[in-house]
Protein backbone atom coordinates (compact mmCIF):
# COMPACT_ATOMS: atom_id res chain seq x y z
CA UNK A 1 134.30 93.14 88.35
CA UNK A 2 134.88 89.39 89.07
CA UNK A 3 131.40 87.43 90.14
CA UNK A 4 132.24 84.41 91.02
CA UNK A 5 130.23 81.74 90.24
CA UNK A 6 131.08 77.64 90.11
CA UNK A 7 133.75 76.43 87.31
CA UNK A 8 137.75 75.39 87.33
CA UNK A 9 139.08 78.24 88.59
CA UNK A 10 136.68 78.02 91.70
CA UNK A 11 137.42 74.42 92.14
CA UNK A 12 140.58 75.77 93.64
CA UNK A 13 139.43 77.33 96.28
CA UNK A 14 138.49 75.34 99.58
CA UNK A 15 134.59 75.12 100.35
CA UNK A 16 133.70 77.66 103.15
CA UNK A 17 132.46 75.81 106.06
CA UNK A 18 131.20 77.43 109.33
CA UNK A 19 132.30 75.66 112.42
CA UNK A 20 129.95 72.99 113.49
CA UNK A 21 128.27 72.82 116.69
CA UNK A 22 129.22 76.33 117.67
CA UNK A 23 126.65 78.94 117.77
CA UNK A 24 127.11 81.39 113.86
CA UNK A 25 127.52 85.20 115.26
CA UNK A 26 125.06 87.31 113.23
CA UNK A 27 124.13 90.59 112.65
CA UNK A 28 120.62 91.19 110.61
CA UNK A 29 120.99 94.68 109.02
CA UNK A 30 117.34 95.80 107.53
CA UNK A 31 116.12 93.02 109.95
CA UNK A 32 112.52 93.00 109.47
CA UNK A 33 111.01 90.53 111.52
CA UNK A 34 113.77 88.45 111.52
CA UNK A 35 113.28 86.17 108.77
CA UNK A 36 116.97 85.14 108.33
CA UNK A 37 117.11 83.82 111.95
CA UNK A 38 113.66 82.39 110.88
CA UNK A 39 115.99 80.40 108.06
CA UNK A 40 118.18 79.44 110.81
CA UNK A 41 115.97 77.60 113.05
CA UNK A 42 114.72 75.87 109.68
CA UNK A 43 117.93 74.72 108.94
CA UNK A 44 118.11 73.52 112.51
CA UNK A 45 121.54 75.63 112.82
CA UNK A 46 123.13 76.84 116.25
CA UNK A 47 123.31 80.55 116.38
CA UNK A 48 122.97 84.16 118.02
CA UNK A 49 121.96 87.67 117.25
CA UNK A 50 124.36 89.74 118.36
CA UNK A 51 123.33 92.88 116.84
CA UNK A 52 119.87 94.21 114.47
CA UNK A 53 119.31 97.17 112.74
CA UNK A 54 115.90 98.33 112.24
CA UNK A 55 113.46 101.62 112.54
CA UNK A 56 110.21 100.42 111.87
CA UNK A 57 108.92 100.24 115.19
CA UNK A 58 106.38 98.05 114.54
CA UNK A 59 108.83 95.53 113.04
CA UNK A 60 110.75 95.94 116.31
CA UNK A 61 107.97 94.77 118.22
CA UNK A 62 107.16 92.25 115.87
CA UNK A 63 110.99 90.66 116.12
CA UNK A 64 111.16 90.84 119.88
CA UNK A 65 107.75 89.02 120.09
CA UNK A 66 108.70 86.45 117.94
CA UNK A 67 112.62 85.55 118.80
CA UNK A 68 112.18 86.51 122.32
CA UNK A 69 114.87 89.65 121.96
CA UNK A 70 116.13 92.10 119.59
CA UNK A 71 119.50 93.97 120.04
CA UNK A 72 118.33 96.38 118.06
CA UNK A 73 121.11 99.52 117.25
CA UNK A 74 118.60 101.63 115.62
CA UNK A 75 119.27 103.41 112.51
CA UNK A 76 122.18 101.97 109.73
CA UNK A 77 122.99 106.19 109.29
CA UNK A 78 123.97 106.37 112.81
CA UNK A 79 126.12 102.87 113.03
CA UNK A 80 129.75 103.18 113.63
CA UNK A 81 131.64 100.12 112.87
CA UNK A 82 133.08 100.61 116.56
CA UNK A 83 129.53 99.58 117.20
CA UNK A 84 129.34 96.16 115.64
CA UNK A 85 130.02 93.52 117.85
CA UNK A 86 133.31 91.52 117.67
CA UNK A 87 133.91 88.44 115.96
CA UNK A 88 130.69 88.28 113.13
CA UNK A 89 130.44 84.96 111.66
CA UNK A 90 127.61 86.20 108.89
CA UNK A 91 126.23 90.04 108.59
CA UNK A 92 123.10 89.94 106.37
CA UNK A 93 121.67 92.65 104.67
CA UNK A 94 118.57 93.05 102.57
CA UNK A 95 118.23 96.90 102.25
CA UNK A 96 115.18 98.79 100.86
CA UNK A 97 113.90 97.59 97.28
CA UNK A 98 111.32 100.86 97.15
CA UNK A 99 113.81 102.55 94.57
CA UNK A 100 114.83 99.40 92.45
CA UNK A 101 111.48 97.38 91.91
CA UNK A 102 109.15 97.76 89.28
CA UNK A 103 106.53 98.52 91.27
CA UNK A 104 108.43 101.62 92.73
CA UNK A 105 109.68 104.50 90.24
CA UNK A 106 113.08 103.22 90.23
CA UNK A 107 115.20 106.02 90.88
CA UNK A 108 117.75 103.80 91.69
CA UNK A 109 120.65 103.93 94.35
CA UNK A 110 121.54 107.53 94.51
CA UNK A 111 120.18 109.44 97.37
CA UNK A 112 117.14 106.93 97.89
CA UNK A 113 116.16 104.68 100.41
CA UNK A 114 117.81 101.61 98.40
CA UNK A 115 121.05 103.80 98.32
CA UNK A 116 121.50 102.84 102.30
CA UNK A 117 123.20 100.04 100.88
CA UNK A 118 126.14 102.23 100.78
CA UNK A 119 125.95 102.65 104.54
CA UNK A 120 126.43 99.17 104.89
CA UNK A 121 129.84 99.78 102.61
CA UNK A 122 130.39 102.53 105.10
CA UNK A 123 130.53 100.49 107.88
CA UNK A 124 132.06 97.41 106.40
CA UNK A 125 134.73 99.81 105.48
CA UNK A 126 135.16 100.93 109.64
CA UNK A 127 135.29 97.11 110.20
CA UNK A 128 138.28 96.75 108.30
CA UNK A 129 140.16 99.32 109.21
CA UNK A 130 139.66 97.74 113.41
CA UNK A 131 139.91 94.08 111.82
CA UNK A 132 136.51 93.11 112.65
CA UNK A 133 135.03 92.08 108.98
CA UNK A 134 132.69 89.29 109.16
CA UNK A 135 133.26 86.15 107.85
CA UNK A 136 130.16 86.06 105.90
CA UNK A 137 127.48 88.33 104.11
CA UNK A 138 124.36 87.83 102.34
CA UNK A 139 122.60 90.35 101.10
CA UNK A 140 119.24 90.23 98.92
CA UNK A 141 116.90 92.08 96.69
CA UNK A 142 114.74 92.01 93.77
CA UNK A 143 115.96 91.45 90.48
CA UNK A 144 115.58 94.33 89.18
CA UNK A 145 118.94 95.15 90.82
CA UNK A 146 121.04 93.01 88.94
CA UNK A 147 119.20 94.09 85.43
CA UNK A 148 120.85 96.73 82.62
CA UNK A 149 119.18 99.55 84.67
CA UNK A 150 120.86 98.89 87.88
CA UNK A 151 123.88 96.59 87.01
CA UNK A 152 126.80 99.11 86.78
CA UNK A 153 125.96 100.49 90.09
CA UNK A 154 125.70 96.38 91.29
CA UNK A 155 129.04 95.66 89.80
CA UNK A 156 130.54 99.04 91.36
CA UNK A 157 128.96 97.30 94.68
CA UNK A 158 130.68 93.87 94.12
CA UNK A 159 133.86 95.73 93.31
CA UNK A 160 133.99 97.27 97.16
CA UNK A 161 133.64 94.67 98.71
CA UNK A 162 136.71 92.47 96.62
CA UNK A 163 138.54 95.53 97.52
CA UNK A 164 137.60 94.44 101.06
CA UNK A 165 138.92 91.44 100.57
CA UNK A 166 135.75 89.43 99.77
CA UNK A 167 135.01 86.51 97.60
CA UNK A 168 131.48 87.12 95.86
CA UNK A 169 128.96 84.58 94.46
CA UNK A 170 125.46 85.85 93.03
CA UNK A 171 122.58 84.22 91.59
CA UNK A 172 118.78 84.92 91.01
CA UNK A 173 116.74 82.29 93.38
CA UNK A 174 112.82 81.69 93.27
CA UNK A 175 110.80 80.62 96.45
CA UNK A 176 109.01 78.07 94.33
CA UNK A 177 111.91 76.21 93.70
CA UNK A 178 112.04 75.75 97.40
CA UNK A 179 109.25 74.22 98.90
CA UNK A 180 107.09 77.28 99.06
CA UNK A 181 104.37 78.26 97.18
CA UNK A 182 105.17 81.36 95.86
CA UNK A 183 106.20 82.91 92.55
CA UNK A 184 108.90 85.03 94.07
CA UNK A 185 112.53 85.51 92.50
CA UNK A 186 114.85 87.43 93.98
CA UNK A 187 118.66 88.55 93.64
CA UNK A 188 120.87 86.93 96.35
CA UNK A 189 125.16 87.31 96.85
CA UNK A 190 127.37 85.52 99.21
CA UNK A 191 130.48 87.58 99.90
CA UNK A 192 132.86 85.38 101.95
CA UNK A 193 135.81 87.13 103.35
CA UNK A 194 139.06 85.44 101.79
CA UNK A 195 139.17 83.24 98.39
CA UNK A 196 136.81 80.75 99.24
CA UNK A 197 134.37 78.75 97.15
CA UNK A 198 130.60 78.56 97.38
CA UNK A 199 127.29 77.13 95.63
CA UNK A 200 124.37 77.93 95.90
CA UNK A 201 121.81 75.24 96.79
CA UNK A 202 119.92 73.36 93.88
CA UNK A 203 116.29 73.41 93.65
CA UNK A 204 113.80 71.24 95.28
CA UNK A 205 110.45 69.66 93.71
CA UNK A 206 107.92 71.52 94.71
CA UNK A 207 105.54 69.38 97.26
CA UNK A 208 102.41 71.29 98.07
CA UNK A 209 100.21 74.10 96.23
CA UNK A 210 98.13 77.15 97.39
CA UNK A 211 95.47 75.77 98.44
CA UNK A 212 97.77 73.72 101.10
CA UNK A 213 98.55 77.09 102.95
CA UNK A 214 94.81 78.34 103.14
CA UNK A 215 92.96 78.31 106.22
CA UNK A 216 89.50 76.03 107.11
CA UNK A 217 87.49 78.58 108.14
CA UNK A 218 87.92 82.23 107.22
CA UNK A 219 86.08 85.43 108.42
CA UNK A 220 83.82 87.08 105.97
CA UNK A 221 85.02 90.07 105.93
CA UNK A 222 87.93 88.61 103.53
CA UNK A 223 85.72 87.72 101.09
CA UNK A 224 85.19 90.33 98.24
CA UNK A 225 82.03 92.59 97.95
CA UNK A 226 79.98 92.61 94.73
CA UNK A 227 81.32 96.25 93.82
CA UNK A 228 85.24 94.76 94.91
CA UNK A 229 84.87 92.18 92.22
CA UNK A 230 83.44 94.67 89.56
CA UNK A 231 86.59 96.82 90.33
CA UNK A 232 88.41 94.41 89.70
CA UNK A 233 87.36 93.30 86.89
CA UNK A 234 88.03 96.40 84.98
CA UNK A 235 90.54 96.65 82.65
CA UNK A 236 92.17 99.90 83.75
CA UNK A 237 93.72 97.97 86.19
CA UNK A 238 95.92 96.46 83.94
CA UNK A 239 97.39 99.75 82.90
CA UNK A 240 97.54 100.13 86.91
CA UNK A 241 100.43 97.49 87.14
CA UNK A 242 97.49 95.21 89.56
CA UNK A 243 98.00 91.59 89.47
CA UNK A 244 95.47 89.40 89.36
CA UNK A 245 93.77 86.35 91.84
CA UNK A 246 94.12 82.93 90.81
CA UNK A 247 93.05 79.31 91.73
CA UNK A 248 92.79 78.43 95.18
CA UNK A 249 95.39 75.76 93.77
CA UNK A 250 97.35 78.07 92.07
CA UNK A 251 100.41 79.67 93.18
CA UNK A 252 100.62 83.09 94.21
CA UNK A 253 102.22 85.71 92.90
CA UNK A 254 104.78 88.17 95.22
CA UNK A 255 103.21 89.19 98.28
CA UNK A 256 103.81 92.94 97.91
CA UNK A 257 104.11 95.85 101.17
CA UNK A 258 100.33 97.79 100.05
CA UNK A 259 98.26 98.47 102.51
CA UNK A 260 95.23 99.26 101.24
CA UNK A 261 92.77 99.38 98.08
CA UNK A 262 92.30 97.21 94.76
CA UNK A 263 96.30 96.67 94.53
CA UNK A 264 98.18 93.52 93.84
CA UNK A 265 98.69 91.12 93.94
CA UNK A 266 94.91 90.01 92.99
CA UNK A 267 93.70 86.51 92.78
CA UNK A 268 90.89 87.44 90.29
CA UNK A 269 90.83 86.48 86.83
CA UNK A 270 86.86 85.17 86.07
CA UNK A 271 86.54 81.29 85.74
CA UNK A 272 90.25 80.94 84.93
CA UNK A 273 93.63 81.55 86.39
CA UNK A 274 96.12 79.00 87.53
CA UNK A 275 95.51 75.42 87.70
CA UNK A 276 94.92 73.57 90.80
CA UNK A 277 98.57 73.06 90.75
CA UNK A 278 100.02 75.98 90.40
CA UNK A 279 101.76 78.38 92.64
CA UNK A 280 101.05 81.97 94.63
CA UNK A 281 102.21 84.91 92.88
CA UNK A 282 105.03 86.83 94.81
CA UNK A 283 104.46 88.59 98.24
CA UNK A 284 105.02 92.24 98.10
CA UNK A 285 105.16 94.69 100.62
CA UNK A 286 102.14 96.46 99.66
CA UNK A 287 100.05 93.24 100.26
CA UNK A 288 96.26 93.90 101.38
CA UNK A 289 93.96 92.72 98.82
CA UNK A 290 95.86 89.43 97.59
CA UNK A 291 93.25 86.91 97.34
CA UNK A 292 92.46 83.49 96.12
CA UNK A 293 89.42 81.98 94.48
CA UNK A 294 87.77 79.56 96.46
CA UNK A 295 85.48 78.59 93.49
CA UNK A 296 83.29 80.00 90.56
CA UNK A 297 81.65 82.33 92.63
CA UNK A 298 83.27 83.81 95.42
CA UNK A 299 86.87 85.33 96.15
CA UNK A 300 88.61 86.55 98.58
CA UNK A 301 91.61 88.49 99.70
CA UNK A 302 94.71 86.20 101.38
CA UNK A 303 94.91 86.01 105.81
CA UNK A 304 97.52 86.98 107.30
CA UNK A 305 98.21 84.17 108.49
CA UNK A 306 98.38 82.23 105.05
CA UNK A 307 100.44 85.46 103.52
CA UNK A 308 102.92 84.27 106.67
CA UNK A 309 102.78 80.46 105.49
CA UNK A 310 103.55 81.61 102.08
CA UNK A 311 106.87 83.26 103.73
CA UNK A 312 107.90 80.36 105.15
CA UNK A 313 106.59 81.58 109.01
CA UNK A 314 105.18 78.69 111.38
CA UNK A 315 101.50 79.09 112.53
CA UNK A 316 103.50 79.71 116.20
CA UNK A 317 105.49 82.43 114.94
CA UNK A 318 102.59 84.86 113.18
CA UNK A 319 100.67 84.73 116.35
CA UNK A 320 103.32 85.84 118.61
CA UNK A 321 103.69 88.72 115.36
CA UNK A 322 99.48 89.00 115.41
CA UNK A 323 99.52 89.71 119.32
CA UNK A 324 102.11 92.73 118.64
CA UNK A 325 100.43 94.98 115.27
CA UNK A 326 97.57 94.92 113.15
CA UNK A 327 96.53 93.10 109.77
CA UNK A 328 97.89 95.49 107.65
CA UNK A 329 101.08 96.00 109.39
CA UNK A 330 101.62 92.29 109.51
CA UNK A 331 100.70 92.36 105.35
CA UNK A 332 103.53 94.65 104.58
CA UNK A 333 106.26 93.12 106.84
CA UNK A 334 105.73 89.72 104.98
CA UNK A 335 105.67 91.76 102.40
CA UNK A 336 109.00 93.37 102.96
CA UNK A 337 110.73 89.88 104.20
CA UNK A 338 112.91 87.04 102.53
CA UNK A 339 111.31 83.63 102.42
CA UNK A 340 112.73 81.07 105.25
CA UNK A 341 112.93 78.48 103.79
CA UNK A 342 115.52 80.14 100.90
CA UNK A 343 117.66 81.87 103.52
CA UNK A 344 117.65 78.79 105.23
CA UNK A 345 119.54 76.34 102.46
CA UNK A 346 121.71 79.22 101.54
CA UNK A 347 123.10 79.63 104.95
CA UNK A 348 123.07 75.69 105.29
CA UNK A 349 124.89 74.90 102.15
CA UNK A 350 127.64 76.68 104.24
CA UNK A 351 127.12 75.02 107.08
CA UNK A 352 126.34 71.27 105.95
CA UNK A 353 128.48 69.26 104.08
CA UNK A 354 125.67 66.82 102.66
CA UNK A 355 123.06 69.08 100.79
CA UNK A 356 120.60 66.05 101.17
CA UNK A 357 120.82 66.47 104.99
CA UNK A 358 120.12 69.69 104.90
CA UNK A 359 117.25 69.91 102.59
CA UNK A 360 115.71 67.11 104.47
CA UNK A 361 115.81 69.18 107.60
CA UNK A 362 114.23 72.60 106.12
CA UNK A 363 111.64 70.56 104.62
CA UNK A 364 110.90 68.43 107.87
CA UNK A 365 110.40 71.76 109.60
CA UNK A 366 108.07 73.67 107.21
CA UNK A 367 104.14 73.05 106.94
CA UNK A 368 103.67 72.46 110.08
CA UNK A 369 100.11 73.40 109.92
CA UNK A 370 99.54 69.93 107.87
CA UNK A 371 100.90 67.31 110.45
């Protein structure tokens, strides 16, 4: 298995460029809500969804309401590559993590929902043999995937697609080191069709702190009951794999999928935590009860809308996805998405030739909420 990554014998290769000025061809596999077109408006980058794949019907909804259409082809089981639109320019695909993550059971990629990966080789494999491979894919994932429990069944993925005829670059990138608030690290690899080079963007200073993303006035019912905060305070939840709350200035841990009860990610941790400074914890799927502490005495559980700021989403966007499902729905597909503003500069370092430029633009068009 060769993974690519920047040195000499990359040097050689030219640096993949899509064409400028002419709308990128993409198909979001695992689409979500459509956070990797999200990227693309960040990065201020001409382009069209030509095809989605997605069952959660509530994401559907969600995607439609908030890019004004969704070519949805249903399930990734029942795709033929005969389906896929011609000429691709970038197919992305972050398939399910329940099976991989930590806070799943891990069973891996064997008969599991994170095995639909393999459809995705399926299909790639009908594009070749009709001469319709895209130019471009990204997939992502948590970390776990590229880790000693998962890597030989990585590598055997990496392998496919060279066999394809890709090029592939991977590395582990954290939303924190991109403008956003939020302790979340996650697996990324650009495949590029042919032997093209690629690097990955470098970090950015981070700017702006939880409390920047929090809301002026909040509805009670976020705020945490006397018998909450006891719960929470007990140390069985420890053993439970529950993260705790932190600072209002903090930064917050993964936003997780959970819908309900005392699960993480918490912002409770009595008269300490993060400082001021510091970051969210990561997003997760399971996201209900992430909170924040406002101050010695009271805590609460994150919005909605600042779990959507912590994803990179503009105020504009999560109301168009609040007018479409309910708080907990719109929880766990934050939960379940890739941050923007990372998607964004790793389709733009592909796209711009002056990494400046293009980090000046993501930036310019995230926080809105503070201009």
């Amino acid at each position: 298995m060769i993974n690519h990554q920047m040195d000499l014998f990359d040097a050689l290769y030219p640096t993949f460029r899509f064409k400028k000025d002419i709308p990128i061809r993409v198909v979001e596999l695992f689409a979500g809500i459509g956070f990797q077109a999200m990227g693309l408006d960040l990065a201020e980058i001409p382009y069209h969804v030509v095809a989605t794949s997605e069952i959660d019907k509530f994401a559907i909804k969600a995607y439609e309401a908030i890019h004004g259409h969704n070519p949805n082809l249903g399930s990734i089981t029942e795709i033929q590559g005969n389906g896929i639109p011609k000429n691709i320019d970038l197919l992305t695909y972050s398939f399910p993590c329940t099976d991989l993550s930590k806070a799943g059971k891990q069973k891996g990629l064997n008969n599991t929902r994170s095995g639909l990966v393999y459809e995705v080789l399926r299909i790639l494999a009908e594009l070749k043999d009709i001469d319709n491979l895209p130019k471009v894919l990204i997939m992502e994932n948590v970390v776990d995937l590229v880790q000693s429990k998962f890597i030989k069944q990585f590598n055997e993925i990496q392998l496919e697609l060279e066999g394809l005829g890709y090029t592939n670059y991977t590395q582990k990138l954290n939303a924190k080191n991109y403008g956003i608030a939020q302790n979340r690290d996650r697996v990324f690899m650009v495949s590029i069709l042919g032997e093209w080079n690629y690097s990955f963007p470098k970090a950015i200073e981070l700017e702006h702190r939880l409390k920047d993303y929090l809301e002026i006035e909040v509805d009670e019912k976020y705020y945490l009951t006397d018998k909450q905060l006891n719960a929470i305070q007990n140390p069985k939840f420890e053993s439970m794999g529950i993260d705790r709350v932190n600072s209002a200035d903090g930064v917050v841990n993964t936003i997780t999928t959970m819908g309900g009860g005392n699960r993480e990610p918490k912002v409770f941790e009595p008269m300490i935590g993060y400082p001021l400074k510091g970051l969210s914890r990561t997003l997760k799927a399971e996201q209900h009860d992430a909170g924040v502490v406002e101050n010695q005495l009271r805590i609460r559980k994150l919005t909605p809308t600042e779990t959507g700021r912590l994803m990179g989403m503009t105020d504009e966007q999560i109301e168009r996805q609040r007018e479409v499902m309910s708080n907990s729905q719109m929880y766990k597909q934050h939960g379940n998405g890739i941050v923007a503003q990372v998607i964004a500069m790793i389709i733009g370092m592909m796209y711009y030739e002056d990494e400046k430029e293009l980090r000046d633009k993501v930036m310019s068009n995230s926080h809105g909420w503070l201009k």
